[in-house]
PDBML (XML) file of the C-alpha atoms, coordinates in Angstrom:
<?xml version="1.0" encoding="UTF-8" ?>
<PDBx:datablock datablockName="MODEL"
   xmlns:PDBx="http://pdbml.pdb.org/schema/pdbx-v50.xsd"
   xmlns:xsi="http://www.w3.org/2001/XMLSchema-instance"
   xsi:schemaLocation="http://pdbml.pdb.org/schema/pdbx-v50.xsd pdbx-v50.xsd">
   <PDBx:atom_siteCategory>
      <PDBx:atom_site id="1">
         <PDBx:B_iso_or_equiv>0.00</PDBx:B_iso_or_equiv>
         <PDBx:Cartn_x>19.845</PDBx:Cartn_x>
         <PDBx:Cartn_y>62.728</PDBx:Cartn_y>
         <PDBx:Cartn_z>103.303</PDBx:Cartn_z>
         <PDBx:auth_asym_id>A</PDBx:auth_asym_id>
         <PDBx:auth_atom_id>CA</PDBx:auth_atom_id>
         <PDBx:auth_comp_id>UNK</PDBx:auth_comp_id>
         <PDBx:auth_seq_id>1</PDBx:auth_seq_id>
         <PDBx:group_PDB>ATOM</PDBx:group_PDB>
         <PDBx:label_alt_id xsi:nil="true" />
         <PDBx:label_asym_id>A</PDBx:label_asym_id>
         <PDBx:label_atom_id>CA</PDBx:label_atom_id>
         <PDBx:label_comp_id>UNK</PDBx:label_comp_id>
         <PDBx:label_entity_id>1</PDBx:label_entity_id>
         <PDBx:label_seq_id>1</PDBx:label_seq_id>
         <PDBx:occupancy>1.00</PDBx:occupancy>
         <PDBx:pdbx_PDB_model_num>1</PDBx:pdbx_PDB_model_num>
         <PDBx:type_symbol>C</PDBx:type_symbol>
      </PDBx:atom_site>
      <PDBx:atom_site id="2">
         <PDBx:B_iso_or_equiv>0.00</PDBx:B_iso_or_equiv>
         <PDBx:Cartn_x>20.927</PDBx:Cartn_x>
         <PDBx:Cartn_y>59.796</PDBx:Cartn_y>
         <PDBx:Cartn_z>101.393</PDBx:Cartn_z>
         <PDBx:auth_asym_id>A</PDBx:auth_asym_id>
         <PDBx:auth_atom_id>CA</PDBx:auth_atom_id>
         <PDBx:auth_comp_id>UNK</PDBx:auth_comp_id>
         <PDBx:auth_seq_id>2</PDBx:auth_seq_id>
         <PDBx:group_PDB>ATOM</PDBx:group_PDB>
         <PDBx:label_alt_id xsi:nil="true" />
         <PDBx:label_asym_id>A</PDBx:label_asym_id>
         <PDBx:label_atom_id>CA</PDBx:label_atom_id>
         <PDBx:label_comp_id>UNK</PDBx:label_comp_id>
         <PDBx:label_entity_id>1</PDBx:label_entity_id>
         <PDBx:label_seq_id>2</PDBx:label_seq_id>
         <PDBx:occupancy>1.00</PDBx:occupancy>
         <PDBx:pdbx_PDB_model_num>1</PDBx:pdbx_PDB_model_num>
         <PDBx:type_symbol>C</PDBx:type_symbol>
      </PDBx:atom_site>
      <PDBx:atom_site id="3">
         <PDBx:B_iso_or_equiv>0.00</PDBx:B_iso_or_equiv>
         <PDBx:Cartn_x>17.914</PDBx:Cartn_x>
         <PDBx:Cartn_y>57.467</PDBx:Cartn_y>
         <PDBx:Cartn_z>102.921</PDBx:Cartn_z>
         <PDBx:auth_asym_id>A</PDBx:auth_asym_id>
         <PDBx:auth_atom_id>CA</PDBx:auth_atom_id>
         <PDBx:auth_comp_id>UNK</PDBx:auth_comp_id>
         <PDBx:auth_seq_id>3</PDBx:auth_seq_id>
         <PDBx:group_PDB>ATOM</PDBx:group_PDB>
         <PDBx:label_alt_id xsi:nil="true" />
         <PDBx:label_asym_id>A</PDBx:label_asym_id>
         <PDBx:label_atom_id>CA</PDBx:label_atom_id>
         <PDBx:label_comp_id>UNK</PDBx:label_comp_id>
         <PDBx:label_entity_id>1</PDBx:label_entity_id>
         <PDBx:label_seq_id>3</PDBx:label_seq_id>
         <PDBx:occupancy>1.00</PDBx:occupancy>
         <PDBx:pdbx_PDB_model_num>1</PDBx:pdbx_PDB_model_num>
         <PDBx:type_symbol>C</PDBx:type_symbol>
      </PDBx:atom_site>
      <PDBx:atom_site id="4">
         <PDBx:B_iso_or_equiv>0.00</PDBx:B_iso_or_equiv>
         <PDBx:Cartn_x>15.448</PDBx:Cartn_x>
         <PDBx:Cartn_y>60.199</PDBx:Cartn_y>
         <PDBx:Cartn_z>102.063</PDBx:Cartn_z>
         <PDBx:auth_asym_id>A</PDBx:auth_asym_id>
         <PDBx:auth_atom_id>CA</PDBx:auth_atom_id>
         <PDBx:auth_comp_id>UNK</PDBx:auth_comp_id>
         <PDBx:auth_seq_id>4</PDBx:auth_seq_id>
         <PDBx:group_PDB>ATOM</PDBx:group_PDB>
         <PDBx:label_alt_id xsi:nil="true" />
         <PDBx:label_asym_id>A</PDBx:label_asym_id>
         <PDBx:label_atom_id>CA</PDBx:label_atom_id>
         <PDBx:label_comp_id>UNK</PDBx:label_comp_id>
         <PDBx:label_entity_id>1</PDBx:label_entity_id>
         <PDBx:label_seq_id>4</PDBx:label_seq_id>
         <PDBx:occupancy>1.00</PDBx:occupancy>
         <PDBx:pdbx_PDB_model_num>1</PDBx:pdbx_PDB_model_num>
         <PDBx:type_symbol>C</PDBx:type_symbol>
      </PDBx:atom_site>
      <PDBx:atom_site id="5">
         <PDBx:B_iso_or_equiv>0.00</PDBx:B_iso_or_equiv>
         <PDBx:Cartn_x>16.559</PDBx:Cartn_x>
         <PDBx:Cartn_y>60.670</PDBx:Cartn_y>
         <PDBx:Cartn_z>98.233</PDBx:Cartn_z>
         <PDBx:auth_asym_id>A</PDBx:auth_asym_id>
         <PDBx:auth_atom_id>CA</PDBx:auth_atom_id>
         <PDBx:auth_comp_id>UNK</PDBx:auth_comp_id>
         <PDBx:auth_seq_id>5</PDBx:auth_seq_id>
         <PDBx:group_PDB>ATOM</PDBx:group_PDB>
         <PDBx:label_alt_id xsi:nil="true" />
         <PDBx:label_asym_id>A</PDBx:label_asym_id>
         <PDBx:label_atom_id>CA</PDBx:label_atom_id>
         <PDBx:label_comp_id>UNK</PDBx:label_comp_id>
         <PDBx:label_entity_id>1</PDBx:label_entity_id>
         <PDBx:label_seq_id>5</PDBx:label_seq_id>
         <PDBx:occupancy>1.00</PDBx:occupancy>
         <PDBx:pdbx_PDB_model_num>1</PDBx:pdbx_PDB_model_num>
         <PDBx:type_symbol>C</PDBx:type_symbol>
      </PDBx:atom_site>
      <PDBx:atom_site id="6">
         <PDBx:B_iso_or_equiv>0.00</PDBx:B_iso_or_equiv>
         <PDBx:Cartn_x>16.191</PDBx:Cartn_x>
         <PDBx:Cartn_y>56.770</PDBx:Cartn_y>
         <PDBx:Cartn_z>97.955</PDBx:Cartn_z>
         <PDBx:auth_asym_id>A</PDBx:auth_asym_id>
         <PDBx:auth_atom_id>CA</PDBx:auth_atom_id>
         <PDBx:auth_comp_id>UNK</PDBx:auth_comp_id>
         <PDBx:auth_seq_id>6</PDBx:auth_seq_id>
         <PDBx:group_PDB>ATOM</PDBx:group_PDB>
         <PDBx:label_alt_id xsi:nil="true" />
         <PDBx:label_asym_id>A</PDBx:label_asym_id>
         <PDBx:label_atom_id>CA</PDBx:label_atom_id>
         <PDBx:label_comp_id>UNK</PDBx:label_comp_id>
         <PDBx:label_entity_id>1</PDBx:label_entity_id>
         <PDBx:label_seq_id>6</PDBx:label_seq_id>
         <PDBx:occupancy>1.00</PDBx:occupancy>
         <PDBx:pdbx_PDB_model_num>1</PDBx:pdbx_PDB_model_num>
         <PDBx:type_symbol>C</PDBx:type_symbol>
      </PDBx:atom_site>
      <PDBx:atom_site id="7">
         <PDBx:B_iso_or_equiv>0.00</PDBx:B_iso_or_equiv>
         <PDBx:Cartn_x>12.980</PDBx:Cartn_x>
         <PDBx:Cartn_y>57.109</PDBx:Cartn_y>
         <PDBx:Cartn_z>99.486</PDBx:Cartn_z>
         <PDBx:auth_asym_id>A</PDBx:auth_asym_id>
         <PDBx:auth_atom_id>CA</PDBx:auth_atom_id>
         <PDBx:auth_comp_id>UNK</PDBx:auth_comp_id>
         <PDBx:auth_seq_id>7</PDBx:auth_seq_id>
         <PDBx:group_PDB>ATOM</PDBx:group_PDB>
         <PDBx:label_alt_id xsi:nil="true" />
         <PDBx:label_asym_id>A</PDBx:label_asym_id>
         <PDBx:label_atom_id>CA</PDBx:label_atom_id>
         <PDBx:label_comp_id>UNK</PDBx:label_comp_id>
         <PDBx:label_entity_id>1</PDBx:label_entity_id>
         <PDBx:label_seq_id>7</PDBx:label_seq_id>
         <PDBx:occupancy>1.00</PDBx:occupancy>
         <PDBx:pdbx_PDB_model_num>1</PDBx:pdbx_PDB_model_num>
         <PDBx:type_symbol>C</PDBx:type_symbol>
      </PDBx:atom_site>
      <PDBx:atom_site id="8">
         <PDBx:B_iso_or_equiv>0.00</PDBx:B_iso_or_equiv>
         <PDBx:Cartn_x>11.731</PDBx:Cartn_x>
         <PDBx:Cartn_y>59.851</PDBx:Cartn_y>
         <PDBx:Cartn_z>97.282</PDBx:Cartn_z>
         <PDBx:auth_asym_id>A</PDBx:auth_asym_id>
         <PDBx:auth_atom_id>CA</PDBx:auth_atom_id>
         <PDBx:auth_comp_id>UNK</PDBx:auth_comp_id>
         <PDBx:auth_seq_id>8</PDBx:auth_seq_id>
         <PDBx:group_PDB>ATOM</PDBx:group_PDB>
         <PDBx:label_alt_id xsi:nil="true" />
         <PDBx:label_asym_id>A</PDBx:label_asym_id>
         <PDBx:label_atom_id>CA</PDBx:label_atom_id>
         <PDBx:label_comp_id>UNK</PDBx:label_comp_id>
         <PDBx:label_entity_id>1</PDBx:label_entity_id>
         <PDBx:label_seq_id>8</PDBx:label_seq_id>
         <PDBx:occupancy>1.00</PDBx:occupancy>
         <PDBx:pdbx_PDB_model_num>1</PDBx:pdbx_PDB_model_num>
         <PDBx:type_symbol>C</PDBx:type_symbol>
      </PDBx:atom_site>
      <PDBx:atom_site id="9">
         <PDBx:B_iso_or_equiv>0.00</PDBx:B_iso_or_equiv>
         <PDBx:Cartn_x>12.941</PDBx:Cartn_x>
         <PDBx:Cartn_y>57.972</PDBx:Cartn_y>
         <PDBx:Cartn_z>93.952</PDBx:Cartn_z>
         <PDBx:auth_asym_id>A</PDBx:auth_asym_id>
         <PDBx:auth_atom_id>CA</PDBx:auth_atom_id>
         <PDBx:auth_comp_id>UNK</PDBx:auth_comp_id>
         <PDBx:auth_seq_id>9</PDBx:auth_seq_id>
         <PDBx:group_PDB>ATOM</PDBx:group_PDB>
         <PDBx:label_alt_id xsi:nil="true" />
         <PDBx:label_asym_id>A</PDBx:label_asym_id>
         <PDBx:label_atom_id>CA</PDBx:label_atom_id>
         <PDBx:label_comp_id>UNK</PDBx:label_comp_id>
         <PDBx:label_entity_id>1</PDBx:label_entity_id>
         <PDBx:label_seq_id>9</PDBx:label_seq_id>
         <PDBx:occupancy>1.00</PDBx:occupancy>
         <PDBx:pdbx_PDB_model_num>1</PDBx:pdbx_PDB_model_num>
         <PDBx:type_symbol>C</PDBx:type_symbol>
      </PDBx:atom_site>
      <PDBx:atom_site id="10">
         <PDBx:B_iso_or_equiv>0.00</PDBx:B_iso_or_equiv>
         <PDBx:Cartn_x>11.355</PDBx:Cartn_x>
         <PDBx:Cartn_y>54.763</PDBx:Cartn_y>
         <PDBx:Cartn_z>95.391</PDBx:Cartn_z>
         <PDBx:auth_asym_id>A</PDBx:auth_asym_id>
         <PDBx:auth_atom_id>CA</PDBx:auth_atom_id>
         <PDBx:auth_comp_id>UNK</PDBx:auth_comp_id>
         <PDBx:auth_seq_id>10</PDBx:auth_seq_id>
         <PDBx:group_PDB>ATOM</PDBx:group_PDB>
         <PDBx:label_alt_id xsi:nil="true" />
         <PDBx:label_asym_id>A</PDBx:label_asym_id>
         <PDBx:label_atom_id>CA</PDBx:label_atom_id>
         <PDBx:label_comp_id>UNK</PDBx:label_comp_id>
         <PDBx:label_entity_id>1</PDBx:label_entity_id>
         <PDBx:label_seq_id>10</PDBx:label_seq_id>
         <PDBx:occupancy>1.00</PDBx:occupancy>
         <PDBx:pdbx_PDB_model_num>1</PDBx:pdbx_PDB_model_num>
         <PDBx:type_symbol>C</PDBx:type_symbol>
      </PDBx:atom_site>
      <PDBx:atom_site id="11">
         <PDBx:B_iso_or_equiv>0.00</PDBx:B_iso_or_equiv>
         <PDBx:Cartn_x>8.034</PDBx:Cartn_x>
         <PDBx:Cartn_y>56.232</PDBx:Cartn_y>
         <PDBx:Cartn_z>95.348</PDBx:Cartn_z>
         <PDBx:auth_asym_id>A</PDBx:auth_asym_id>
         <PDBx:auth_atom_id>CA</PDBx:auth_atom_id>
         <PDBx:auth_comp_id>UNK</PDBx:auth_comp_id>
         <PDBx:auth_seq_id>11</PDBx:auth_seq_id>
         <PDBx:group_PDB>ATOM</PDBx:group_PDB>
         <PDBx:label_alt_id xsi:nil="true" />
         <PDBx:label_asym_id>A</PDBx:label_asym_id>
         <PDBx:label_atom_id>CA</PDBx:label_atom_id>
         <PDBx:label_comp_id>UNK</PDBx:label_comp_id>
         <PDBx:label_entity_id>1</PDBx:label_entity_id>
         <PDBx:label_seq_id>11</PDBx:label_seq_id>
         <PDBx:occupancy>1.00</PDBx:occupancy>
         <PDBx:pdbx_PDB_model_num>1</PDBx:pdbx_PDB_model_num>
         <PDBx:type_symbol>C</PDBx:type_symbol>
      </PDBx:atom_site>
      <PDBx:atom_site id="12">
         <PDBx:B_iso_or_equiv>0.00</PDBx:B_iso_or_equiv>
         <PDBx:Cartn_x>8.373</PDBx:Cartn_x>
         <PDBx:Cartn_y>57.639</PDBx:Cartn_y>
         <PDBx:Cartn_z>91.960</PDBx:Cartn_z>
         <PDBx:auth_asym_id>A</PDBx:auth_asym_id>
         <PDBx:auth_atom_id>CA</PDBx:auth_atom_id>
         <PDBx:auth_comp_id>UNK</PDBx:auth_comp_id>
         <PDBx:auth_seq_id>12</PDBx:auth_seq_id>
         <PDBx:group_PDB>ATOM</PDBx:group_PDB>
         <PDBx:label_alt_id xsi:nil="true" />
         <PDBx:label_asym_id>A</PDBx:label_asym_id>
         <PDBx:label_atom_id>CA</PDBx:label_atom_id>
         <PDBx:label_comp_id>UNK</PDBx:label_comp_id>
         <PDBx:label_entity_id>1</PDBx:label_entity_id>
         <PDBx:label_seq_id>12</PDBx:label_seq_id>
         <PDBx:occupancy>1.00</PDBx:occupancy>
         <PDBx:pdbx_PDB_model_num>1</PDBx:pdbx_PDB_model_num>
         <PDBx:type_symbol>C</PDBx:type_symbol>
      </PDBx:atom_site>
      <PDBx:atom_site id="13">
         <PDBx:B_iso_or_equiv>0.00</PDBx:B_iso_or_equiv>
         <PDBx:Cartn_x>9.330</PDBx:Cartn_x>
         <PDBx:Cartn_y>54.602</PDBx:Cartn_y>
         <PDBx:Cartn_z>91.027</PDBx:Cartn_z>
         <PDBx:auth_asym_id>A</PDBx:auth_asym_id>
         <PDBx:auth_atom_id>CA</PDBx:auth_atom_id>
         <PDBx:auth_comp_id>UNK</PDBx:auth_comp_id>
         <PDBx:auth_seq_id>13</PDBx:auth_seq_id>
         <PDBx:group_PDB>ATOM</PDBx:group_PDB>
         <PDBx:label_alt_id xsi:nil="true" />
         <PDBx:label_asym_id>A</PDBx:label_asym_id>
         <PDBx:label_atom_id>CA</PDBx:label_atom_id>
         <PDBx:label_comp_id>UNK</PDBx:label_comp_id>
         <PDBx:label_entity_id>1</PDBx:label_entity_id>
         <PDBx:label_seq_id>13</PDBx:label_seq_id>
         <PDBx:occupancy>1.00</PDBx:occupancy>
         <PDBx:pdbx_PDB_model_num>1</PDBx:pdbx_PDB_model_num>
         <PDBx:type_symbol>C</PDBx:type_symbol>
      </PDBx:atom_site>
      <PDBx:atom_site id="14">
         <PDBx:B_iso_or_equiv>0.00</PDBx:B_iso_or_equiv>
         <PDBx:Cartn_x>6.328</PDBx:Cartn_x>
         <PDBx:Cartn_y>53.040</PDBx:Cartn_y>
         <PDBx:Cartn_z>92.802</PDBx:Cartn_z>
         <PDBx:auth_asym_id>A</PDBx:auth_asym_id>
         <PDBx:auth_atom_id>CA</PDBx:auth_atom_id>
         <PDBx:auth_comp_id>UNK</PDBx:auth_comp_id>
         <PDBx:auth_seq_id>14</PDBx:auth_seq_id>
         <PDBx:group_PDB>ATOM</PDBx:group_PDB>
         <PDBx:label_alt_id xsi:nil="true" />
         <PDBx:label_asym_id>A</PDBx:label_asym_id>
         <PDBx:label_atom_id>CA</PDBx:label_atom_id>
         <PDBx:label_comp_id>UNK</PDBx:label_comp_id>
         <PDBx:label_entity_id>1</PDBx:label_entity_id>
         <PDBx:label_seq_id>14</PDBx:label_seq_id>
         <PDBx:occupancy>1.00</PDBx:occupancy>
         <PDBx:pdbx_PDB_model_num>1</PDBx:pdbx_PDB_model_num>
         <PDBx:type_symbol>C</PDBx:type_symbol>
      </PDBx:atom_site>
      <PDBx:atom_site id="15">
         <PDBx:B_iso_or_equiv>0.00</PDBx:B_iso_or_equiv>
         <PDBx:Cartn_x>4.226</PDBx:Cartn_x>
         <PDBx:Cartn_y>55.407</PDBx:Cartn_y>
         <PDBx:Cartn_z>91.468</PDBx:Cartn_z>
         <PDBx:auth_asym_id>A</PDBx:auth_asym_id>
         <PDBx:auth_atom_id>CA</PDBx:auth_atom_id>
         <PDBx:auth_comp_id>UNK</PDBx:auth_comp_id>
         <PDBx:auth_seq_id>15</PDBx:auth_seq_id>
         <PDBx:group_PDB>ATOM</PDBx:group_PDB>
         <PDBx:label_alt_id xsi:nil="true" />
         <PDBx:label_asym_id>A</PDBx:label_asym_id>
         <PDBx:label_atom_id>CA</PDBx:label_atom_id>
         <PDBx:label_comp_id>UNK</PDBx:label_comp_id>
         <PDBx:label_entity_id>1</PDBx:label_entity_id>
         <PDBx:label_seq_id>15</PDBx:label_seq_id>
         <PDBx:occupancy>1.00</PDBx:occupancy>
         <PDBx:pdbx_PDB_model_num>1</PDBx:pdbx_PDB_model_num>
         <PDBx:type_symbol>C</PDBx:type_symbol>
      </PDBx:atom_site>
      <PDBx:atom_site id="16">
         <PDBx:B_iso_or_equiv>0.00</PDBx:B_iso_or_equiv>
         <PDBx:Cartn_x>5.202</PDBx:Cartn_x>
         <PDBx:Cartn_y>54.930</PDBx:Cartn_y>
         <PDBx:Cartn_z>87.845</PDBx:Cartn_z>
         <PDBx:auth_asym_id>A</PDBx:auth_asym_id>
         <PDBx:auth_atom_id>CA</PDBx:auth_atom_id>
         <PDBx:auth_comp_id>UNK</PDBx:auth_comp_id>
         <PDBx:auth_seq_id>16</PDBx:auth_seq_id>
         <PDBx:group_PDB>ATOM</PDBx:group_PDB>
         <PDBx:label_alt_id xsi:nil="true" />
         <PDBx:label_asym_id>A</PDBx:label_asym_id>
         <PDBx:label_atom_id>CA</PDBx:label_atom_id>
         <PDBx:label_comp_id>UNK</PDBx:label_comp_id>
         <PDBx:label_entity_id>1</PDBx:label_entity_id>
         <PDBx:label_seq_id>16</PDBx:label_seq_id>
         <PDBx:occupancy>1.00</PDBx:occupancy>
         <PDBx:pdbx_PDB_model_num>1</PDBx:pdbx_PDB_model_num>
         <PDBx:type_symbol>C</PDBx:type_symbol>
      </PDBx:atom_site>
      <PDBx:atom_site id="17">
         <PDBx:B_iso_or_equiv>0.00</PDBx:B_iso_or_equiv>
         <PDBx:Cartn_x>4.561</PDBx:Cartn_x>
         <PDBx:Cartn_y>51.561</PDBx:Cartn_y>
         <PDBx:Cartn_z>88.051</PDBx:Cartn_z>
         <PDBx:auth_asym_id>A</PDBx:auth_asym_id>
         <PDBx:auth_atom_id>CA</PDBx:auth_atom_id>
         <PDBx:auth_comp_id>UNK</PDBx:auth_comp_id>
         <PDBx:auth_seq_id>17</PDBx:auth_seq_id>
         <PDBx:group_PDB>ATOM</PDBx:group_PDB>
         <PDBx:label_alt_id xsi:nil="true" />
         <PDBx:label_asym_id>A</PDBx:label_asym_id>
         <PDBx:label_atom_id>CA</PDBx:label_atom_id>
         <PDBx:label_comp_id>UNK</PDBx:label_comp_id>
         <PDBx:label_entity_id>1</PDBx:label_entity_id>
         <PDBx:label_seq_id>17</PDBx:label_seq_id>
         <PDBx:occupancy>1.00</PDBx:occupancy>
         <PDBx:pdbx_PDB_model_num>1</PDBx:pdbx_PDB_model_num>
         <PDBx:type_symbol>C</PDBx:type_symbol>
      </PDBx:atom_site>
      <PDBx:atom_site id="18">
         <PDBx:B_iso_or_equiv>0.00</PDBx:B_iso_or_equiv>
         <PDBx:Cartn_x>0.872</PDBx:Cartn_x>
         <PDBx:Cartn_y>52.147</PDBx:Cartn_y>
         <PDBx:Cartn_z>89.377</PDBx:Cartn_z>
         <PDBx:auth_asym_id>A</PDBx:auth_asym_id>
         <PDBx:auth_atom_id>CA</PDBx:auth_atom_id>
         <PDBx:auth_comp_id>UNK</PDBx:auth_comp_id>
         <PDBx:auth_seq_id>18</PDBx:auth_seq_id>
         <PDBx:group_PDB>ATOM</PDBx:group_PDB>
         <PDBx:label_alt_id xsi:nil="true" />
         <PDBx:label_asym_id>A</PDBx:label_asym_id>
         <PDBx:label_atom_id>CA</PDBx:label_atom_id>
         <PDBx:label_comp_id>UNK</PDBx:label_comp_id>
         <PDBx:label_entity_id>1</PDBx:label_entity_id>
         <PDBx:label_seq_id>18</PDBx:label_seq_id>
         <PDBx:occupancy>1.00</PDBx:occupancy>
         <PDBx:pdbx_PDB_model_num>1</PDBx:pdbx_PDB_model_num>
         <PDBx:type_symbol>C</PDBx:type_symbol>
      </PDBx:atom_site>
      <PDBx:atom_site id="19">
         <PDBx:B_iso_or_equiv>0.00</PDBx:B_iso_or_equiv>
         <PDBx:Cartn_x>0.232</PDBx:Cartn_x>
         <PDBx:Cartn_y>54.159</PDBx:Cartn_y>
         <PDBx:Cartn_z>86.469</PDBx:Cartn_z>
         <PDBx:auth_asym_id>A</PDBx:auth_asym_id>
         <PDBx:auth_atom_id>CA</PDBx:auth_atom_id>
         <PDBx:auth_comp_id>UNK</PDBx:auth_comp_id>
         <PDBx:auth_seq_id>19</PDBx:auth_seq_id>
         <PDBx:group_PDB>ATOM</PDBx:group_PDB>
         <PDBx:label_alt_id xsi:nil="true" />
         <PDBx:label_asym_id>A</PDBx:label_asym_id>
         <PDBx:label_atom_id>CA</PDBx:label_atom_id>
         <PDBx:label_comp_id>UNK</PDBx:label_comp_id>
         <PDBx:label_entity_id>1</PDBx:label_entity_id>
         <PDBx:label_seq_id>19</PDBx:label_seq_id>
         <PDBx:occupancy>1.00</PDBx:occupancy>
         <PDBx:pdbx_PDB_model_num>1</PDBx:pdbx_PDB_model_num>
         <PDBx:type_symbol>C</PDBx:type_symbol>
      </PDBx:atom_site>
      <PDBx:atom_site id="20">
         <PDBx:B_iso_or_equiv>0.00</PDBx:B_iso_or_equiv>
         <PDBx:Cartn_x>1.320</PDBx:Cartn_x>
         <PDBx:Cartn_y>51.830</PDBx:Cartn_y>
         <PDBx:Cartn_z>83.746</PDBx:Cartn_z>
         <PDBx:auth_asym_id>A</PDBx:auth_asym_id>
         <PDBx:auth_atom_id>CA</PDBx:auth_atom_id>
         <PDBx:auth_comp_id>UNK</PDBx:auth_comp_id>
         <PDBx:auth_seq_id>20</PDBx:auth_seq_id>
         <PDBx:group_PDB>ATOM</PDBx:group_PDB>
         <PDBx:label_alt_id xsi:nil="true" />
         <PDBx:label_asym_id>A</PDBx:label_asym_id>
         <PDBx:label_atom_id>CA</PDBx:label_atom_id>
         <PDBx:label_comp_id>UNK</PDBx:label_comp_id>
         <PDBx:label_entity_id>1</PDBx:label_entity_id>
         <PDBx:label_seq_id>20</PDBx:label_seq_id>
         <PDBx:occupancy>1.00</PDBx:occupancy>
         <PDBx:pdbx_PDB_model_num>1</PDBx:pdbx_PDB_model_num>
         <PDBx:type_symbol>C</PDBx:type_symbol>
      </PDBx:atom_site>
      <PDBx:atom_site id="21">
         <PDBx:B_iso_or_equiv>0.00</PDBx:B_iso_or_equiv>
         <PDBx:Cartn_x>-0.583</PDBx:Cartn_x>
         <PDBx:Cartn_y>49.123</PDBx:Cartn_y>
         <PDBx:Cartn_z>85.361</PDBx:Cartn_z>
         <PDBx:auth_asym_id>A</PDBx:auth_asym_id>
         <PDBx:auth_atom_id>CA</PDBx:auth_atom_id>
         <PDBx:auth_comp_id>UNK</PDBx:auth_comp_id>
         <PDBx:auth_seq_id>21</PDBx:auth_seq_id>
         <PDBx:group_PDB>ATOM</PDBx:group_PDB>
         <PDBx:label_alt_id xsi:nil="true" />
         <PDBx:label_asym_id>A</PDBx:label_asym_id>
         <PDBx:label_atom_id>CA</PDBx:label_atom_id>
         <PDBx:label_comp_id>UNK</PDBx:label_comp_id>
         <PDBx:label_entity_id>1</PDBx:label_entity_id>
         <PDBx:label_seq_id>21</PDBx:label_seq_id>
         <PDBx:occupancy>1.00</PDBx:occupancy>
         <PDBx:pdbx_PDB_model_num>1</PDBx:pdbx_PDB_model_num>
         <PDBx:type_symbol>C</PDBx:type_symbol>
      </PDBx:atom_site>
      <PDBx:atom_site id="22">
         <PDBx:B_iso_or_equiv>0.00</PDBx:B_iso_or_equiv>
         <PDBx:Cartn_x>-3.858</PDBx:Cartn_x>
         <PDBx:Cartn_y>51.659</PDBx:Cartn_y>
         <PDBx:Cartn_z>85.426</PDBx:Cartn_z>
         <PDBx:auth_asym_id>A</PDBx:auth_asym_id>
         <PDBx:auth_atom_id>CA</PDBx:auth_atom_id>
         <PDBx:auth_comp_id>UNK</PDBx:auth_comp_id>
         <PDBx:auth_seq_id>22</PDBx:auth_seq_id>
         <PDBx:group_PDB>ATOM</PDBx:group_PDB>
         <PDBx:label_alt_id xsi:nil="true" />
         <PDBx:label_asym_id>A</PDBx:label_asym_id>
         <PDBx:label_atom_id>CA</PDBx:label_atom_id>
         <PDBx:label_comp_id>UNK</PDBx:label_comp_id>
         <PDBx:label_entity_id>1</PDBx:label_entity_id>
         <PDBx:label_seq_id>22</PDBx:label_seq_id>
         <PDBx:occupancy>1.00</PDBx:occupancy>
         <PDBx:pdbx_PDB_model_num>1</PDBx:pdbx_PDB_model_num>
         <PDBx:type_symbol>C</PDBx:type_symbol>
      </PDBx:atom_site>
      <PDBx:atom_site id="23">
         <PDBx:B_iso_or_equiv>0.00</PDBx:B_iso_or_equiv>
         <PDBx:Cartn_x>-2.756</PDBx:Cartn_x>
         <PDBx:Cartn_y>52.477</PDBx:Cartn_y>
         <PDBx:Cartn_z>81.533</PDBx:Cartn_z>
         <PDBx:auth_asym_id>A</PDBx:auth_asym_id>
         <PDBx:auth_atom_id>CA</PDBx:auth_atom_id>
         <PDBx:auth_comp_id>UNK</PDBx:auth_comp_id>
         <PDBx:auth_seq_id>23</PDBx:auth_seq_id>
         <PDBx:group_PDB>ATOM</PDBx:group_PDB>
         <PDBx:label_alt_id xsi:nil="true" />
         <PDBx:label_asym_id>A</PDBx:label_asym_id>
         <PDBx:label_atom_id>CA</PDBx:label_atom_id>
         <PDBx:label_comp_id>UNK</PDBx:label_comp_id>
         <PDBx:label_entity_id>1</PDBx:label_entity_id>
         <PDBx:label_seq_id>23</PDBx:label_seq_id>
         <PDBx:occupancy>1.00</PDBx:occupancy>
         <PDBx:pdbx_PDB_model_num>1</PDBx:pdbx_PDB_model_num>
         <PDBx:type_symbol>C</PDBx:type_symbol>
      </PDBx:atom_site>
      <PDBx:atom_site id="24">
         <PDBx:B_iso_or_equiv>0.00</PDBx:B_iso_or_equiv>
         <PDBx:Cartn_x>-2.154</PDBx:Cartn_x>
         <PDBx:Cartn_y>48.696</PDBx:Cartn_y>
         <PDBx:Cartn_z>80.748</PDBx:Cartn_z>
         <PDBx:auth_asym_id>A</PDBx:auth_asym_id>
         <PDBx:auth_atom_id>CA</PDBx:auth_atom_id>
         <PDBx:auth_comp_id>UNK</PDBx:auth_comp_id>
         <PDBx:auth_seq_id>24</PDBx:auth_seq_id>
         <PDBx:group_PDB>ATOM</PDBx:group_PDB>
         <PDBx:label_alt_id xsi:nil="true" />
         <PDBx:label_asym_id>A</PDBx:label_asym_id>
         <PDBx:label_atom_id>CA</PDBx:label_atom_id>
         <PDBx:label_comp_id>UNK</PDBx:label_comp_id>
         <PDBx:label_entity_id>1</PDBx:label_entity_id>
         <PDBx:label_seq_id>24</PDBx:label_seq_id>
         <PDBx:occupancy>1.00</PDBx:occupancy>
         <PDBx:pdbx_PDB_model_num>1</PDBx:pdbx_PDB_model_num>
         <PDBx:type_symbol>C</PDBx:type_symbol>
      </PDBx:atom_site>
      <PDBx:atom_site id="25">
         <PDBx:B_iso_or_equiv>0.00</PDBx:B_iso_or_equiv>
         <PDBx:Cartn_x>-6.091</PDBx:Cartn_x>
         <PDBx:Cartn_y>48.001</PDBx:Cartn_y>
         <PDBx:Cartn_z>82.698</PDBx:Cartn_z>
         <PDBx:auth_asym_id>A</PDBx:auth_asym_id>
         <PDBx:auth_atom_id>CA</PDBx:auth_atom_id>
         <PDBx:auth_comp_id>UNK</PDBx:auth_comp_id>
         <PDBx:auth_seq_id>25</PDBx:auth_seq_id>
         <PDBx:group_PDB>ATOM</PDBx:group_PDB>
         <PDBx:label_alt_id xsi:nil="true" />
         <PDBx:label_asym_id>A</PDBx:label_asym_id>
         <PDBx:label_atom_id>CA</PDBx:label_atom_id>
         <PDBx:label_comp_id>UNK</PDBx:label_comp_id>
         <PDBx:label_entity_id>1</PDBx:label_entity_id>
         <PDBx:label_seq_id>25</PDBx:label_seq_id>
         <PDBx:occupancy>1.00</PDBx:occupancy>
         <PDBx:pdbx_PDB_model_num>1</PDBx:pdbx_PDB_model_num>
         <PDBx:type_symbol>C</PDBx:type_symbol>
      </PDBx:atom_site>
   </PDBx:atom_siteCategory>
</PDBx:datablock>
């Protein structure tokens, strides 16, 4: 449960990041 919960907030984080970097383009 623990692994998946890091994995979910990992790819929020991941996906965050994309869209600043689109925003930032």
């Amino acid at each position: 449960l623990e692994a998946d919960a890091e994995a979910v907030m990992q790819e929020a984080a991941a996906e965050q990041r994309r869209q600043a970097a689109e925003q930032r383009a």
